[in-house]
Every structure is written in C-alpha cells, then in structure tokens.
PDB file of N, CA and C in Angstrom:
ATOM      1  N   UNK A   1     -48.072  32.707 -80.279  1.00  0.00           N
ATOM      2  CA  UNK A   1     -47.470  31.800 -79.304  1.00  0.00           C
ATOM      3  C   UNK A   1     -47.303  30.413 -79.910  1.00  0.00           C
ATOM      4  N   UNK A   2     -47.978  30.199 -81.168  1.00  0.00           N
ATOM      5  CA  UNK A   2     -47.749  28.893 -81.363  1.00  0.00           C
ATOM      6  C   UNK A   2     -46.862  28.705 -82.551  1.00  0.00           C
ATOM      7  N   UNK A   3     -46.269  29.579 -82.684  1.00  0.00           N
ATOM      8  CA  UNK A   3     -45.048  29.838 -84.167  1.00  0.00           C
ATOM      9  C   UNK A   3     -43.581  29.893 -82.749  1.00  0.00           C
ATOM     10  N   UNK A   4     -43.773  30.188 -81.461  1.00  0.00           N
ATOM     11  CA  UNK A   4     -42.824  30.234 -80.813  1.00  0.00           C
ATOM     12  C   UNK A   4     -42.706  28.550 -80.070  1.00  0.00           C
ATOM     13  N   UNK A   5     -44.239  27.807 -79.992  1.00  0.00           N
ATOM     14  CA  UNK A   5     -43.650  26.631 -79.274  1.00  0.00           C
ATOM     15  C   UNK A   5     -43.285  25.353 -80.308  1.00  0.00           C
ATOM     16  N   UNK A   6     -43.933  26.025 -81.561  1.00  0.00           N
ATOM     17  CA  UNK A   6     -43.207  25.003 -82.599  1.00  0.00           C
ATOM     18  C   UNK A   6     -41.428  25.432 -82.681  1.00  0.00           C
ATOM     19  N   UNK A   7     -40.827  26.554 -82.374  1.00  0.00           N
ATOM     20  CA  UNK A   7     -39.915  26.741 -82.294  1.00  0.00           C
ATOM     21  C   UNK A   7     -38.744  25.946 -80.901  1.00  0.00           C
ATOM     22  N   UNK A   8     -39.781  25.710 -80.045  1.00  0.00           N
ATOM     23  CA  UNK A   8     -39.221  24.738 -78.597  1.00  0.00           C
ATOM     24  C   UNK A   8     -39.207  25.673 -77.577  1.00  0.00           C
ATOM     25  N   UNK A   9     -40.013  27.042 -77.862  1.00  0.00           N
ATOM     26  CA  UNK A   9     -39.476  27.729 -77.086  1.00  0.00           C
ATOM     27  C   UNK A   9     -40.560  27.341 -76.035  1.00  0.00           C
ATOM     28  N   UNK A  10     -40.503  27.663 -74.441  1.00  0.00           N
ATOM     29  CA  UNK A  10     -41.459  26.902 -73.385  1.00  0.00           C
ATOM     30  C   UNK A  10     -42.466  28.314 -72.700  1.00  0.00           C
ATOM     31  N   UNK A  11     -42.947  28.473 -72.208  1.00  0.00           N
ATOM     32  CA  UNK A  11     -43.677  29.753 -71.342  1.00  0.00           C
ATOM     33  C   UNK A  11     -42.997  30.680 -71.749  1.00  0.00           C
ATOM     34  N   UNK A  12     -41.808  29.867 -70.228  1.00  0.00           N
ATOM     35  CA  UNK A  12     -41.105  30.812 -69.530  1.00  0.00           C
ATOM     36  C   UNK A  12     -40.870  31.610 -70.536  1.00  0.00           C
ATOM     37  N   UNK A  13     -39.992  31.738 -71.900  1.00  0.00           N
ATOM     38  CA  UNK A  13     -39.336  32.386 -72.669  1.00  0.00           C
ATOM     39  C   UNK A  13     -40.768  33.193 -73.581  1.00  0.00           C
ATOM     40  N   UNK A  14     -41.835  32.827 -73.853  1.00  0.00           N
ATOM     41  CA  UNK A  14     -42.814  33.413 -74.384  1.00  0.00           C
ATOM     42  C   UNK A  14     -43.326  34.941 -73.520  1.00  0.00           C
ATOM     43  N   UNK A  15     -43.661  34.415 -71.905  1.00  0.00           N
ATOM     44  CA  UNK A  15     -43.791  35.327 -71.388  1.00  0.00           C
ATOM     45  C   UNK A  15     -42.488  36.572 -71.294  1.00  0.00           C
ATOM     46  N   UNK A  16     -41.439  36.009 -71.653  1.00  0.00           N
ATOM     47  CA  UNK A  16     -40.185  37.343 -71.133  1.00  0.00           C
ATOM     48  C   UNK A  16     -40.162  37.671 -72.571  1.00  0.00           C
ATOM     49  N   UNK A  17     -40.657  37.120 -73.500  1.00  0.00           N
ATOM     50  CA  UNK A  17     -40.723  37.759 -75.216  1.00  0.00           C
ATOM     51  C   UNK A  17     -41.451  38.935 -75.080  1.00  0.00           C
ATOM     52  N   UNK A  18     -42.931  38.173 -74.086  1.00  0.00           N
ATOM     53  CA  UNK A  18     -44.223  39.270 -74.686  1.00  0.00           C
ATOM     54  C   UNK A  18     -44.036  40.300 -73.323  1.00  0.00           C
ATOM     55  N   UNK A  19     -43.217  40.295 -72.474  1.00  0.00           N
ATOM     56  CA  UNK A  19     -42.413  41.410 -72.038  1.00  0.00           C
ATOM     57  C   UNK A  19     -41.781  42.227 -72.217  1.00  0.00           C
ATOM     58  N   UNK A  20     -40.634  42.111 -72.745  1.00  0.00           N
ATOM     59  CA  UNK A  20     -39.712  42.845 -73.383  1.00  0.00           C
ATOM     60  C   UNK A  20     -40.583  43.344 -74.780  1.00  0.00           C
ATOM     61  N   UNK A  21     -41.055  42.958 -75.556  1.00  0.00           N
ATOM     62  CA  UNK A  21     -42.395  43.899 -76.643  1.00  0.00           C
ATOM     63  C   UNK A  21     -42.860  44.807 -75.851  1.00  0.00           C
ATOM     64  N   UNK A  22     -43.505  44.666 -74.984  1.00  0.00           N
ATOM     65  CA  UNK A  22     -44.374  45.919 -74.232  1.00  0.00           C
ATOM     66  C   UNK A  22     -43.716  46.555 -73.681  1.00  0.00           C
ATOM     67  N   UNK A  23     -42.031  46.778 -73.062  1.00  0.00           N
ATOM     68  CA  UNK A  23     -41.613  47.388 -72.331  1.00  0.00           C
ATOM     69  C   UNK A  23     -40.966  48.089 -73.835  1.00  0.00           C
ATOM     70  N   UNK A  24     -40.760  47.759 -74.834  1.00  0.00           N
ATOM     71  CA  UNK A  24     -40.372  48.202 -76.108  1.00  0.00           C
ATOM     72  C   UNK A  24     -41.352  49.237 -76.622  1.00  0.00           C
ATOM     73  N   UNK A  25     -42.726  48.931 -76.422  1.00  0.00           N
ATOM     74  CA  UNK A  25     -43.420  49.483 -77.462  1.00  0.00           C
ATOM     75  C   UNK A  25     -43.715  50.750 -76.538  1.00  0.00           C
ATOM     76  N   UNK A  26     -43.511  50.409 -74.992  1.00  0.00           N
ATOM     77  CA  UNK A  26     -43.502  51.740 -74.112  1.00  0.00           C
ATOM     78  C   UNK A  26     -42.541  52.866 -74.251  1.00  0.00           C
ATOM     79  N   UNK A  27     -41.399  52.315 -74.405  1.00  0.00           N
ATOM     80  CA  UNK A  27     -40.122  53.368 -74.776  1.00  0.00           C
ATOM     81  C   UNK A  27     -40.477  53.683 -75.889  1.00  0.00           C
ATOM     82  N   UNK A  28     -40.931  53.293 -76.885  1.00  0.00           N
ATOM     83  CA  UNK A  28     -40.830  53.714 -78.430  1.00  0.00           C
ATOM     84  C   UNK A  28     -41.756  54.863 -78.293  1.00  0.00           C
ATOM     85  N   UNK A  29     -43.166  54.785 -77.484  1.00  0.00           N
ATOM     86  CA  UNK A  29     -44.081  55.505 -77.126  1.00  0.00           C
ATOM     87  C   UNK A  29     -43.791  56.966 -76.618  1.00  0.00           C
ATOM     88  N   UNK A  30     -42.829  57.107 -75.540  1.00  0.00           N
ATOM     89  CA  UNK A  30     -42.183  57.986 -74.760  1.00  0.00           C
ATOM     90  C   UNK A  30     -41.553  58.242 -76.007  1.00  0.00           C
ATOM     91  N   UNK A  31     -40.276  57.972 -76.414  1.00  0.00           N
ATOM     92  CA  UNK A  31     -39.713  58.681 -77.581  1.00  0.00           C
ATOM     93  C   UNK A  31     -40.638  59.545 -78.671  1.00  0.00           C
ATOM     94  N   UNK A  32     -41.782  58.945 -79.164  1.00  0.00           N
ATOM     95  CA  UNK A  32     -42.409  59.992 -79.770  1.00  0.00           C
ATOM     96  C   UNK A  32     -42.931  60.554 -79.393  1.00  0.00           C
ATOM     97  N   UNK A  33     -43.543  60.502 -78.570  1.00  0.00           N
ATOM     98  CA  UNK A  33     -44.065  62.170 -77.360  1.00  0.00           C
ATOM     99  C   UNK A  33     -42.896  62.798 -77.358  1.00  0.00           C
ATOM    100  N   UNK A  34     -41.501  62.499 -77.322  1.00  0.00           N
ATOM    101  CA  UNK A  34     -40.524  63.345 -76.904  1.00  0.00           C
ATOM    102  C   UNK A  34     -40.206  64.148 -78.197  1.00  0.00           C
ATOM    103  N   UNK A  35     -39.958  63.643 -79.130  1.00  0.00           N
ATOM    104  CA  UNK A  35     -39.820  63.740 -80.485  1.00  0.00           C
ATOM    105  C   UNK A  35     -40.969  64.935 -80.659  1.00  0.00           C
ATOM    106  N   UNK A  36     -42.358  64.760 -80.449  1.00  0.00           N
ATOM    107  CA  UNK A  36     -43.617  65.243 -80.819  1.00  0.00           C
ATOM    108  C   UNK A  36     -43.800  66.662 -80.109  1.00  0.00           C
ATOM    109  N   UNK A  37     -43.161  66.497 -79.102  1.00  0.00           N
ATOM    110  CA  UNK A  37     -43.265  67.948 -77.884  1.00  0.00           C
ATOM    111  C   UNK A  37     -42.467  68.806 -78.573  1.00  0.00           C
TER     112      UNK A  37
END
C-alpha cells in the first residue's frame, strides 16, 4: 500500500485494487479446479 500512495493513488483506489486481486485470484482458483476435475 505504500508503493501505491507514493504513486497518489488514495484508499478509495487501493481498496478496489485489493478487490479486484481477490476476486481474480478466486476465478483463477475455480479455473483450476475446472481444469483439475
């Protein structure tokens, strides 16, 4: 978080970063179970 507010970026945009990662790393998750089945 602090490589993103030296960047200017504010919360708001940190929290919808470290959102969109986890909703990423969930699909990626599902895909290899799918892949794996």
């Amino acid at each position: 978080t602090l490589g993103l507010r030296l960047l200017g970026a504010d919360a708001q945009w940190t929290f919808l970063l470290i959102g969109l990662l986890i909703i990423a790393a969930v699909a990626v998750d599902q895909w290899i179970r799918k892949v794996a089945a």
